[in-house]
PDB file of N, CA and C in Angstrom:
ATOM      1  N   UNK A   1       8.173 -23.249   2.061  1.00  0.00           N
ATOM      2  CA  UNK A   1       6.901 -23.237   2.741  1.00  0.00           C
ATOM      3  C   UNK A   1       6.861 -22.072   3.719  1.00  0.00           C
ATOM      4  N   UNK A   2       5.447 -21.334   3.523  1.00  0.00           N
ATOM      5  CA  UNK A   2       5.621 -19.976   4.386  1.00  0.00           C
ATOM      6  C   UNK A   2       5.241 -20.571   5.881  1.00  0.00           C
ATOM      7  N   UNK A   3       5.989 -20.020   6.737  1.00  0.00           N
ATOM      8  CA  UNK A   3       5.328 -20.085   8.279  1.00  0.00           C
ATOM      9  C   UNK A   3       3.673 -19.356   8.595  1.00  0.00           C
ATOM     10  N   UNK A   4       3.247 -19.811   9.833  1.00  0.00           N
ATOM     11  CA  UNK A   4       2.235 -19.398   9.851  1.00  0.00           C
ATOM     12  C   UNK A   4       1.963 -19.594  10.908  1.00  0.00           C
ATOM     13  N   UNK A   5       1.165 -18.852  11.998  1.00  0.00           N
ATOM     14  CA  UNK A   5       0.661 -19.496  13.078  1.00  0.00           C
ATOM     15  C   UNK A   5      -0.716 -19.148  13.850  1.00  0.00           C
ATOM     16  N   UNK A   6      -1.323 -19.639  14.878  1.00  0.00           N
ATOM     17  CA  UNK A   6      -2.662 -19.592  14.659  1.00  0.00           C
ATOM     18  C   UNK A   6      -2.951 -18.654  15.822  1.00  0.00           C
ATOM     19  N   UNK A   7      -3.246 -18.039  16.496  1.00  0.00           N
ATOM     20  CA  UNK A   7      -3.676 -17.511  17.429  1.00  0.00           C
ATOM     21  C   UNK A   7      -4.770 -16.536  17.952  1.00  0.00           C
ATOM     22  N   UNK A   8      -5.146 -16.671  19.373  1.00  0.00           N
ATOM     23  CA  UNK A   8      -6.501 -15.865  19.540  1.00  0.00           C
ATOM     24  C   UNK A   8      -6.484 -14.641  19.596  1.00  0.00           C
ATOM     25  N   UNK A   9      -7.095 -13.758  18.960  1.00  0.00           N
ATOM     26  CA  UNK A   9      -7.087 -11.972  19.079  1.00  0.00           C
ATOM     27  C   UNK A   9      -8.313 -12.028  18.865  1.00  0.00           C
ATOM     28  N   UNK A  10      -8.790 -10.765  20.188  1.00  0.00           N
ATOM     29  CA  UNK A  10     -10.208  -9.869  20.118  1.00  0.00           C
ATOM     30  C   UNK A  10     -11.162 -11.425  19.854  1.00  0.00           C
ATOM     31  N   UNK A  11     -10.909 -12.429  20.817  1.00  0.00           N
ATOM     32  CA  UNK A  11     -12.094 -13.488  20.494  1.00  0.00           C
ATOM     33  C   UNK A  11     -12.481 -14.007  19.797  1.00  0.00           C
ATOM     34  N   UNK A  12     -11.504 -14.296  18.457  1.00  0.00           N
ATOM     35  CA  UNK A  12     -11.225 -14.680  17.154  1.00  0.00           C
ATOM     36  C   UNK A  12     -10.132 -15.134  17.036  1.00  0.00           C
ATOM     37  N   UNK A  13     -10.141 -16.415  16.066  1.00  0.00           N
ATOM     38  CA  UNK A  13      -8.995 -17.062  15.808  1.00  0.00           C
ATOM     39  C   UNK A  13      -8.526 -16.487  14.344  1.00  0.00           C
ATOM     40  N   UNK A  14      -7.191 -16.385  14.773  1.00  0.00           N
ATOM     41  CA  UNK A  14      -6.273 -14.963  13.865  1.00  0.00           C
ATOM     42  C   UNK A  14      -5.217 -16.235  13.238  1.00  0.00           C
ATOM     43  N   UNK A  15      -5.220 -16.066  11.829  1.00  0.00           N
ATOM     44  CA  UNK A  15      -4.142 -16.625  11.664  1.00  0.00           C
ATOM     45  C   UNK A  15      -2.709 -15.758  10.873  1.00  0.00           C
ATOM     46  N   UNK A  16      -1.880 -16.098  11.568  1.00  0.00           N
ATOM     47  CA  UNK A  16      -0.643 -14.814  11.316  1.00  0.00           C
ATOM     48  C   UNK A  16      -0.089 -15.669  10.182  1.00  0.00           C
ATOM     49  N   UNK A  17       0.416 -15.109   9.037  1.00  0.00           N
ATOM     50  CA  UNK A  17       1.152 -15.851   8.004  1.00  0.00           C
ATOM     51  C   UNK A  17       2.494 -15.176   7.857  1.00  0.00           C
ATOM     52  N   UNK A  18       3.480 -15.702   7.340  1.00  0.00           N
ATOM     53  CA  UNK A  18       5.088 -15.253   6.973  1.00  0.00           C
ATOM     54  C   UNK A  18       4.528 -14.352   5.513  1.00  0.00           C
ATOM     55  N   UNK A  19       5.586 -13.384   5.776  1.00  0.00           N
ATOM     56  CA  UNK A  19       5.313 -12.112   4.034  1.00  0.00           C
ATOM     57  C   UNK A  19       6.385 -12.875   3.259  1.00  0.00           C
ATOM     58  N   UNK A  20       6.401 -13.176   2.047  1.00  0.00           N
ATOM     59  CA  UNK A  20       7.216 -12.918   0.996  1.00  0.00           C
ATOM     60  C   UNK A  20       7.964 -11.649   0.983  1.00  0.00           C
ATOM     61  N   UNK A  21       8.832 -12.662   0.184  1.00  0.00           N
ATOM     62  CA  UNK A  21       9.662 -11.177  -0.101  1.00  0.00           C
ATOM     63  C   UNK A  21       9.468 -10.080  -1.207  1.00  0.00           C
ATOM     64  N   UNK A  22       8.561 -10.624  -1.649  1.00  0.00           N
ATOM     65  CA  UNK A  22       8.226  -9.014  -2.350  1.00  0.00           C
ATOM     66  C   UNK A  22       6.663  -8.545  -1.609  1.00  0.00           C
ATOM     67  N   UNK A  23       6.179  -9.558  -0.538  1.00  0.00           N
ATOM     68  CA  UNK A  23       4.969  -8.660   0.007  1.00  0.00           C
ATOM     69  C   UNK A  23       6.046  -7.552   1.710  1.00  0.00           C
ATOM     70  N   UNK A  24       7.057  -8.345   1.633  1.00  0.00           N
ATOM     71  CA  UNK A  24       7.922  -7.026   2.066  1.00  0.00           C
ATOM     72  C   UNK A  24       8.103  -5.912   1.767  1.00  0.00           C
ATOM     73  N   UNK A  25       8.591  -6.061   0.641  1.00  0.00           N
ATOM     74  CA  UNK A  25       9.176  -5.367   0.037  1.00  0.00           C
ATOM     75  C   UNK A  25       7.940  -3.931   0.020  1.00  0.00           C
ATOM     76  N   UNK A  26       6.728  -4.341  -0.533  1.00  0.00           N
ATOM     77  CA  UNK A  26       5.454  -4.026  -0.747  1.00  0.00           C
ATOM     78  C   UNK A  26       5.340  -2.816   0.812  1.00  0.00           C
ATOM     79  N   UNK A  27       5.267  -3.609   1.570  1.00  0.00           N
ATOM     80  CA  UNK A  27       5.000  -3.183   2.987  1.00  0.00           C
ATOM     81  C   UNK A  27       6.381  -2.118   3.431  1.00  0.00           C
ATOM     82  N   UNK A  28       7.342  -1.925   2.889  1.00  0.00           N
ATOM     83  CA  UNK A  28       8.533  -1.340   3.610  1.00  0.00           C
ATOM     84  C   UNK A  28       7.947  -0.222   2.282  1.00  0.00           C
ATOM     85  N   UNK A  29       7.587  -0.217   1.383  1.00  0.00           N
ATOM     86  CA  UNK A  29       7.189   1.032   0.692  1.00  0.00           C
ATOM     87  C   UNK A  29       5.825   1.815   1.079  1.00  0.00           C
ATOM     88  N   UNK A  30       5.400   1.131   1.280  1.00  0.00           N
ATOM     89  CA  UNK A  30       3.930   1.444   2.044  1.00  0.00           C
ATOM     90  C   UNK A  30       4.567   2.340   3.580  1.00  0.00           C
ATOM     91  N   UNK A  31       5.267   2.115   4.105  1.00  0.00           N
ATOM     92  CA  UNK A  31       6.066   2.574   5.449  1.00  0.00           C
ATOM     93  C   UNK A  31       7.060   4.003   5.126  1.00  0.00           C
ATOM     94  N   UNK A  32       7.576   3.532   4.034  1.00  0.00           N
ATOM     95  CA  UNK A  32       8.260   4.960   3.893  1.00  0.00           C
ATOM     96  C   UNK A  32       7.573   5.400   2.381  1.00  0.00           C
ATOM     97  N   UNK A  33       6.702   5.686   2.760  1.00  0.00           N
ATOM     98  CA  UNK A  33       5.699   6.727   1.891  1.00  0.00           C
ATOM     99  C   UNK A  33       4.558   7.906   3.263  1.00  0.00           C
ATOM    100  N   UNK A  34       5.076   6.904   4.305  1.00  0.00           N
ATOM    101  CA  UNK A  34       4.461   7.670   5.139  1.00  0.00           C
ATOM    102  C   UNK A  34       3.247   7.152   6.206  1.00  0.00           C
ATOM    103  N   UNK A  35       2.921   6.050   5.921  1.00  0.00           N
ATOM    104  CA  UNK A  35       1.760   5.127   6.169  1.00  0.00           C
ATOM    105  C   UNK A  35       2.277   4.714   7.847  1.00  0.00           C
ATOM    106  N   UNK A  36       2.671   5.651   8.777  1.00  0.00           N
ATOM    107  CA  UNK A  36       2.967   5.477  10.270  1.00  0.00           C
ATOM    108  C   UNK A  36       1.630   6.367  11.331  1.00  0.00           C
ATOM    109  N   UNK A  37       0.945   5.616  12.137  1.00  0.00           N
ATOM    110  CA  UNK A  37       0.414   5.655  12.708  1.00  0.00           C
ATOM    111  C   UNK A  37       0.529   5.741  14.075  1.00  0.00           C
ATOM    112  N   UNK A  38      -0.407   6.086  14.966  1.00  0.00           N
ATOM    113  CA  UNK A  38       0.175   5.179  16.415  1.00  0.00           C
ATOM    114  C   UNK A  38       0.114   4.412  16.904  1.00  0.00           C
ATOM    115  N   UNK A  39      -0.143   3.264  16.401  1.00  0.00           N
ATOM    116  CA  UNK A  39       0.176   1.667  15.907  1.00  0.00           C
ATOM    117  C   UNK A  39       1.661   1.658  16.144  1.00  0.00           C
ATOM    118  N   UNK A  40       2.408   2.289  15.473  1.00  0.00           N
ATOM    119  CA  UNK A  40       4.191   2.306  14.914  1.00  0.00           C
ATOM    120  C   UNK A  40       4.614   3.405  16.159  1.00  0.00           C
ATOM    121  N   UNK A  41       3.717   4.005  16.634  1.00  0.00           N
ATOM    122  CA  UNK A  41       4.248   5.028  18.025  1.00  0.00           C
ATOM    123  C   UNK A  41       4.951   3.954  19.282  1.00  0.00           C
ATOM    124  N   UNK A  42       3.593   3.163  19.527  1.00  0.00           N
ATOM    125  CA  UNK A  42       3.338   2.619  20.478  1.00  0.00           C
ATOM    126  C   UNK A  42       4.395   1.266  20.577  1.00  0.00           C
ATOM    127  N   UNK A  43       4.895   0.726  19.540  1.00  0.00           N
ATOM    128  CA  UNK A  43       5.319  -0.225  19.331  1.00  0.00           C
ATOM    129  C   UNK A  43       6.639  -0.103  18.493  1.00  0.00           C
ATOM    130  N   UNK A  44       7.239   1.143  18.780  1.00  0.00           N
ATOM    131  CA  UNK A  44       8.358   1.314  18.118  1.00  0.00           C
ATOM    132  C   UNK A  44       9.478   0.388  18.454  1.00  0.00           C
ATOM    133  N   UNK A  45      10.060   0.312  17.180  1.00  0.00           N
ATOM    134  CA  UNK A  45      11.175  -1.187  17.141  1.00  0.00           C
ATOM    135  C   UNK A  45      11.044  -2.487  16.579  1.00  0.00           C
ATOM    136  N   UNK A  46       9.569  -2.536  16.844  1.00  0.00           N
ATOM    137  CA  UNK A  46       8.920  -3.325  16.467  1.00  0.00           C
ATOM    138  C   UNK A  46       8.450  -3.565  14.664  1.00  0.00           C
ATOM    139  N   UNK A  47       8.081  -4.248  14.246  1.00  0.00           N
ATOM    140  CA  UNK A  47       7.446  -4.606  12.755  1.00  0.00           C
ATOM    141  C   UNK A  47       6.433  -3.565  12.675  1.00  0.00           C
ATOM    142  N   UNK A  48       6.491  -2.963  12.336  1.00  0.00           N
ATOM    143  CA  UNK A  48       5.518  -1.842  11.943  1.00  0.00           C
ATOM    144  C   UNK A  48       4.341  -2.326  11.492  1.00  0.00           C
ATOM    145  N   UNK A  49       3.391  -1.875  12.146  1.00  0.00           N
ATOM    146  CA  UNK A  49       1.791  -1.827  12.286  1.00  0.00           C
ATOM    147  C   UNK A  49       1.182  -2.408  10.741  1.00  0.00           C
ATOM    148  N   UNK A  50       1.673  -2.264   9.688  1.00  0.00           N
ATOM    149  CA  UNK A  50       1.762  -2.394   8.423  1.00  0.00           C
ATOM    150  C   UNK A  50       1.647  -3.621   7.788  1.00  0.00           C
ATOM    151  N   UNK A  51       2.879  -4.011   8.663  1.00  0.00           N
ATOM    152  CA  UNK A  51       3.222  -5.751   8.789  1.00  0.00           C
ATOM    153  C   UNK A  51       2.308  -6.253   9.714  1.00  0.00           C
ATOM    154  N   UNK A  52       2.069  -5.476  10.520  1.00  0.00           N
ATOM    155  CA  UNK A  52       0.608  -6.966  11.287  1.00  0.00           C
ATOM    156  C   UNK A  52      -0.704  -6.633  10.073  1.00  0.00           C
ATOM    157  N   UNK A  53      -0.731  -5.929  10.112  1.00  0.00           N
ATOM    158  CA  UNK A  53      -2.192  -5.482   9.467  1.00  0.00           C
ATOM    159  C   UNK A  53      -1.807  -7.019   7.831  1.00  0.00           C
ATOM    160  N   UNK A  54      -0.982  -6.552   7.176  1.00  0.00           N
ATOM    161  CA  UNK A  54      -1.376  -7.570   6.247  1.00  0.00           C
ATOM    162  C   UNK A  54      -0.962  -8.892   6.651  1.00  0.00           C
ATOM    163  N   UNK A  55       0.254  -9.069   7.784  1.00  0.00           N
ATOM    164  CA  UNK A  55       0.260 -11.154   8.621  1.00  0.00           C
ATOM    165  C   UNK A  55      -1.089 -11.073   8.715  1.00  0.00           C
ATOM    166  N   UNK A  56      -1.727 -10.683   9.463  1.00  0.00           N
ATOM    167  CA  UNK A  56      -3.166 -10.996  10.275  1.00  0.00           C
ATOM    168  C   UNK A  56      -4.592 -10.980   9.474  1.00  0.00           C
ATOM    169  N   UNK A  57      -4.251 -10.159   8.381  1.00  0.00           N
ATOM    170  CA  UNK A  57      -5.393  -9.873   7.936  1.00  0.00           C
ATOM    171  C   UNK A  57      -6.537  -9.241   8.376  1.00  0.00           C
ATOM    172  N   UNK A  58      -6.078  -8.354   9.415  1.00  0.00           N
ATOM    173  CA  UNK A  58      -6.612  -7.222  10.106  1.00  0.00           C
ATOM    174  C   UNK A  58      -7.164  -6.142   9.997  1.00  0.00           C
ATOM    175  N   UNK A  59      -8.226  -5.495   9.705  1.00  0.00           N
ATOM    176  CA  UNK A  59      -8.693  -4.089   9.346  1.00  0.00           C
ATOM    177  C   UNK A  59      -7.810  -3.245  10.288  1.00  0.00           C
ATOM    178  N   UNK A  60      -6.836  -2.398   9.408  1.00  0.00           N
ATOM    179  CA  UNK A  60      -6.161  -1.099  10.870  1.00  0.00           C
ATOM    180  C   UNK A  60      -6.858  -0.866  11.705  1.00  0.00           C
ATOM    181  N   UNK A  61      -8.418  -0.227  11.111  1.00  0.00           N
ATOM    182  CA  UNK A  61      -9.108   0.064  12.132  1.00  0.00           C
ATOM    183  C   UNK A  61      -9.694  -0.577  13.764  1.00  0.00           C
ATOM    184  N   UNK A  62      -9.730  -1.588  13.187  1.00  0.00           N
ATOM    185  CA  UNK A  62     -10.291  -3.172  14.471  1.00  0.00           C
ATOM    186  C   UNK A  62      -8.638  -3.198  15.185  1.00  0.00           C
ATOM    187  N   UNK A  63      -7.608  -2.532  15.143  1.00  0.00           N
ATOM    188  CA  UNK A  63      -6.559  -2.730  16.021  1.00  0.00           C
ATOM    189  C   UNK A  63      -6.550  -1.402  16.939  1.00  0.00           C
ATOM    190  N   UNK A  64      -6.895  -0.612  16.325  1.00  0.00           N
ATOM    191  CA  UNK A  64      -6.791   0.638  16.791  1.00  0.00           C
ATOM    192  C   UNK A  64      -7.992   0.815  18.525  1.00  0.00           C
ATOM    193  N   UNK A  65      -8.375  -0.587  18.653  1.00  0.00           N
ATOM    194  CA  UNK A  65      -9.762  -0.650  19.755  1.00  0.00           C
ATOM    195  C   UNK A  65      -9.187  -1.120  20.753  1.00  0.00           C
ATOM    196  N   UNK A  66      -8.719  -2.294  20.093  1.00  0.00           N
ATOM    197  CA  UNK A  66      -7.887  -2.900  21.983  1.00  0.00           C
ATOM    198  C   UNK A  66      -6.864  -2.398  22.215  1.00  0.00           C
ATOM    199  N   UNK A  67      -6.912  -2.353  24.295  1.00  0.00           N
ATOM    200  CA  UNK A  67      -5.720  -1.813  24.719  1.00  0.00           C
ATOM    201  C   UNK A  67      -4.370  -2.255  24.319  1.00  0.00           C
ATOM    202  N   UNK A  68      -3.153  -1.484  24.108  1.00  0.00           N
ATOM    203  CA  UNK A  68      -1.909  -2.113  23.786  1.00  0.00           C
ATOM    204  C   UNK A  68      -1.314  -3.418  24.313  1.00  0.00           C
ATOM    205  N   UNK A  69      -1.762  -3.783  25.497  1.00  0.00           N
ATOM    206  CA  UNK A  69      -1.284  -4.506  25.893  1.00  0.00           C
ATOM    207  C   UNK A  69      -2.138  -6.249  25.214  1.00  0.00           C
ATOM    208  N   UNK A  70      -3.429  -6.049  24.464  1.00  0.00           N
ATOM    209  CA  UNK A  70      -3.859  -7.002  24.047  1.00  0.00           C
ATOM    210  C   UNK A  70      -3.187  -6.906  22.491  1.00  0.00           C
ATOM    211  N   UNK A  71      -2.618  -6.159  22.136  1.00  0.00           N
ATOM    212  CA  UNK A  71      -2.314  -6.018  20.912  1.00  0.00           C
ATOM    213  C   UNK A  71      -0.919  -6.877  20.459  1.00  0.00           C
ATOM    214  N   UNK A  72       0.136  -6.900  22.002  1.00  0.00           N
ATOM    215  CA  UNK A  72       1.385  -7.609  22.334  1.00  0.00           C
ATOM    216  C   UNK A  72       1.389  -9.082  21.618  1.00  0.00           C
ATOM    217  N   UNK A  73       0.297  -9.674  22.239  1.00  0.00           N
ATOM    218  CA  UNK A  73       0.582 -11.597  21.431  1.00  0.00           C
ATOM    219  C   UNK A  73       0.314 -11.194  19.897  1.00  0.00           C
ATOM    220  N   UNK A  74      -0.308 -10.445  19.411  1.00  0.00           N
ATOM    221  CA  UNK A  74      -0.633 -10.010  17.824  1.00  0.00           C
ATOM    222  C   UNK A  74       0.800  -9.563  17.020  1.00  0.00           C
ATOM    223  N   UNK A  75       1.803  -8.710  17.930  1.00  0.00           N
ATOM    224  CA  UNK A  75       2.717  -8.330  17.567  1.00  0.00           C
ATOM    225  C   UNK A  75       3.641  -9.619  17.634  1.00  0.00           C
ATOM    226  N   UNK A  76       3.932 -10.285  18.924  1.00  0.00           N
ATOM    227  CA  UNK A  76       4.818 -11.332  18.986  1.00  0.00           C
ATOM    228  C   UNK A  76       4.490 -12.278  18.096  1.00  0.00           C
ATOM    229  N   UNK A  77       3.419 -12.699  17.739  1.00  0.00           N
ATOM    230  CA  UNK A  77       2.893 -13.784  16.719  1.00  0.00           C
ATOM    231  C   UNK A  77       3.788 -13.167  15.328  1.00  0.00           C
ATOM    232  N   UNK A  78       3.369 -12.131  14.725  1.00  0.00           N
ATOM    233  CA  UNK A  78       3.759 -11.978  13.438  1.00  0.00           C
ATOM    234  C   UNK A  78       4.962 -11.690  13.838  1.00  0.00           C
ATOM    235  N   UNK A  79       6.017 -11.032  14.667  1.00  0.00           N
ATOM    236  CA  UNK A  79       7.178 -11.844  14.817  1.00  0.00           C
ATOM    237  C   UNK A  79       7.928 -12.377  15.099  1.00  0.00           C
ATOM    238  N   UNK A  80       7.498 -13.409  15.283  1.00  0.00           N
ATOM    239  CA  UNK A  80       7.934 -14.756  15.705  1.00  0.00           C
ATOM    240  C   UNK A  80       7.729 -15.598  13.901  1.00  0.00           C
ATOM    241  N   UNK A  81       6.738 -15.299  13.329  1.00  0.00           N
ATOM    242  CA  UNK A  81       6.185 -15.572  11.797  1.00  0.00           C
ATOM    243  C   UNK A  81       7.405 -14.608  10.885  1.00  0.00           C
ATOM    244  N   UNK A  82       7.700 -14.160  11.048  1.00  0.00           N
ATOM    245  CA  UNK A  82       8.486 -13.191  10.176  1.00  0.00           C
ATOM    246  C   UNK A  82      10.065 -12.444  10.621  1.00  0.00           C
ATOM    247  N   UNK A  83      10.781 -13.809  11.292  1.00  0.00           N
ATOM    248  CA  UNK A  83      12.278 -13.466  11.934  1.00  0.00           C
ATOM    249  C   UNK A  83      13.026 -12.313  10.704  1.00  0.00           C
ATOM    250  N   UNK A  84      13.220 -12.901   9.434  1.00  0.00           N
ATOM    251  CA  UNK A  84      14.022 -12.498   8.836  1.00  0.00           C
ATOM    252  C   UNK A  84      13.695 -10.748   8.300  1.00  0.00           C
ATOM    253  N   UNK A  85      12.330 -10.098   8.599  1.00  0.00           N
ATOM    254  CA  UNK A  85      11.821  -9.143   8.065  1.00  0.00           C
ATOM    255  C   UNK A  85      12.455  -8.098   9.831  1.00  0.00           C
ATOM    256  N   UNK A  86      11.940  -8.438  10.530  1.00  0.00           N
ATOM    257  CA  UNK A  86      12.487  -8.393  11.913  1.00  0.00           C
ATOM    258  C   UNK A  86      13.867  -8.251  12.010  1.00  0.00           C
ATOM    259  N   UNK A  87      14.738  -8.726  11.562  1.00  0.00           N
ATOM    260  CA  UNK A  87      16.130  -8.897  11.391  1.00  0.00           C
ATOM    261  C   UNK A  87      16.469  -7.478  10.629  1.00  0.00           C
ATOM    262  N   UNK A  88      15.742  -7.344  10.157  1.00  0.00           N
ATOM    263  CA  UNK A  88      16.365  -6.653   8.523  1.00  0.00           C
ATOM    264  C   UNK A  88      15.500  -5.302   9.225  1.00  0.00           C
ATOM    265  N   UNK A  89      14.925  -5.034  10.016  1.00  0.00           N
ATOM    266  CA  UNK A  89      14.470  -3.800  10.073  1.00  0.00           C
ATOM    267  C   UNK A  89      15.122  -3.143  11.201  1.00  0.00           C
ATOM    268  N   UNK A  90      15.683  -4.147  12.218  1.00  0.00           N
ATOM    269  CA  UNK A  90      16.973  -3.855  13.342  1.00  0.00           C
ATOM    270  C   UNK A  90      18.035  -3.460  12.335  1.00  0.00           C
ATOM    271  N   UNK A  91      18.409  -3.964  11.189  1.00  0.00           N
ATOM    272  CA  UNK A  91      19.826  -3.706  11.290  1.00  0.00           C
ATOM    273  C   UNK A  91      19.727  -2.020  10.132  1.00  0.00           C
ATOM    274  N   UNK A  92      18.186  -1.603   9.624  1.00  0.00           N
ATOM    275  CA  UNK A  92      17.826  -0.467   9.002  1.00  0.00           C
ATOM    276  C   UNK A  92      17.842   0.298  10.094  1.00  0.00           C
ATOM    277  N   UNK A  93      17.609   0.629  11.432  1.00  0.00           N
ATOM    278  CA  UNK A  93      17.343   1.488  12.416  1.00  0.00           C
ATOM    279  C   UNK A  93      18.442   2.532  12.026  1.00  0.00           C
ATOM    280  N   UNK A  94      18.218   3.847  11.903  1.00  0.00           N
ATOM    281  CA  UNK A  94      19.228   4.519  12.359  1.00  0.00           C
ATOM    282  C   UNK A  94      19.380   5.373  10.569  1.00  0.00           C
ATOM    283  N   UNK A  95      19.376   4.253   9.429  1.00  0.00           N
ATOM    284  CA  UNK A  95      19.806   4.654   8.376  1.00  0.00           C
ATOM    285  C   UNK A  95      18.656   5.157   7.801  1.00  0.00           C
ATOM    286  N   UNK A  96      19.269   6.577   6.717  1.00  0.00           N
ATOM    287  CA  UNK A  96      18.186   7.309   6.482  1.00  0.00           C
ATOM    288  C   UNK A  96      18.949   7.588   4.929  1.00  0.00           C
ATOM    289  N   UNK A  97      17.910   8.066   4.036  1.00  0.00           N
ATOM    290  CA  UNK A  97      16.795   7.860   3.518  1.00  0.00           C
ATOM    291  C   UNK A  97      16.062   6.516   3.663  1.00  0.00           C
ATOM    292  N   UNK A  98      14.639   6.721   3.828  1.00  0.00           N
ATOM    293  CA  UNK A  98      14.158   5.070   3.883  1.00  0.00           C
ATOM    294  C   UNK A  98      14.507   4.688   2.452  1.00  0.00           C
ATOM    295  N   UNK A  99      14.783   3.261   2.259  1.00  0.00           N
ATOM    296  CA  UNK A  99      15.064   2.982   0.968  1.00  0.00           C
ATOM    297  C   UNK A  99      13.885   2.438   0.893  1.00  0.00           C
ATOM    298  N   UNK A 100      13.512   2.194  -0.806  1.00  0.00           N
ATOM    299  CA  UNK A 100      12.783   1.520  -1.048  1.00  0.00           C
ATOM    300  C   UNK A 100      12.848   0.010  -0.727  1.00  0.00           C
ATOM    301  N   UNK A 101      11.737  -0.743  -0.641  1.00  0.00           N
ATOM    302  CA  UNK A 101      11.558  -2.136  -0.761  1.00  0.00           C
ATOM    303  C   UNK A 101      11.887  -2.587  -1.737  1.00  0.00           C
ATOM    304  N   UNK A 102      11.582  -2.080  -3.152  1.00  0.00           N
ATOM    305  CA  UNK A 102      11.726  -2.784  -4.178  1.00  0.00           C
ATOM    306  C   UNK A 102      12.820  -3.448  -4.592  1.00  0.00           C
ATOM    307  N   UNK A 103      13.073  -4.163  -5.097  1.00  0.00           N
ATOM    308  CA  UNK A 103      14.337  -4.986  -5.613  1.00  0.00           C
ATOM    309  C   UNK A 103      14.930  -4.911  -7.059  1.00  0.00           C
TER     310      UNK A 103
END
């Protein structure tokens, strides 16, 4: 059963869902193809902008409006929803070529 959780963003109830592992996978190729913004500036370390946009179901664009600091419970929600993707992108820091997602 995927996690999920409910929370308020931009005056709307947002619901953050857990990725599969191949909508990971999906999203870590989408990331190293180049798809970094300053979304991924601002919030480096963090789940890349990529990963909220598809937890949340978010237009990039509609994130790109509120200040960073309203953007924080949006980030902590999806991970807090997505430990193990979180896990796995701490212990990628550092190593280069990006690998693919795919499996």
């Amino acid at each position: 059963m995927k996690k999920s959780k409910i929370i308020q963003f931009d005056g709307q109830e947002v619901t953050v869902k857990e990725l599969t592992v191949e909508e990971i996978a999906d999203c870590m190729d989408a990331v190293a193809s180049g798809q970094v913004d300053t979304l991924d500036l601002l919030f480096d370390g963090r789940l890349p902008s990529e990963a909220v946009v598809r937890c949340a179901g978010i237009a990039r664009a509609d994130l790109s409006k509120p200040a960073p600091s309203a953007l924080e419970p949006l980030w902590q929600a999806v991970e807090e929803t997505n430990p193990f993707f979180l896990k796995m992108l701490k212990r990628m820091v550092g190593q280069s070529p990006a690998p693919s997602g795919k499996i």
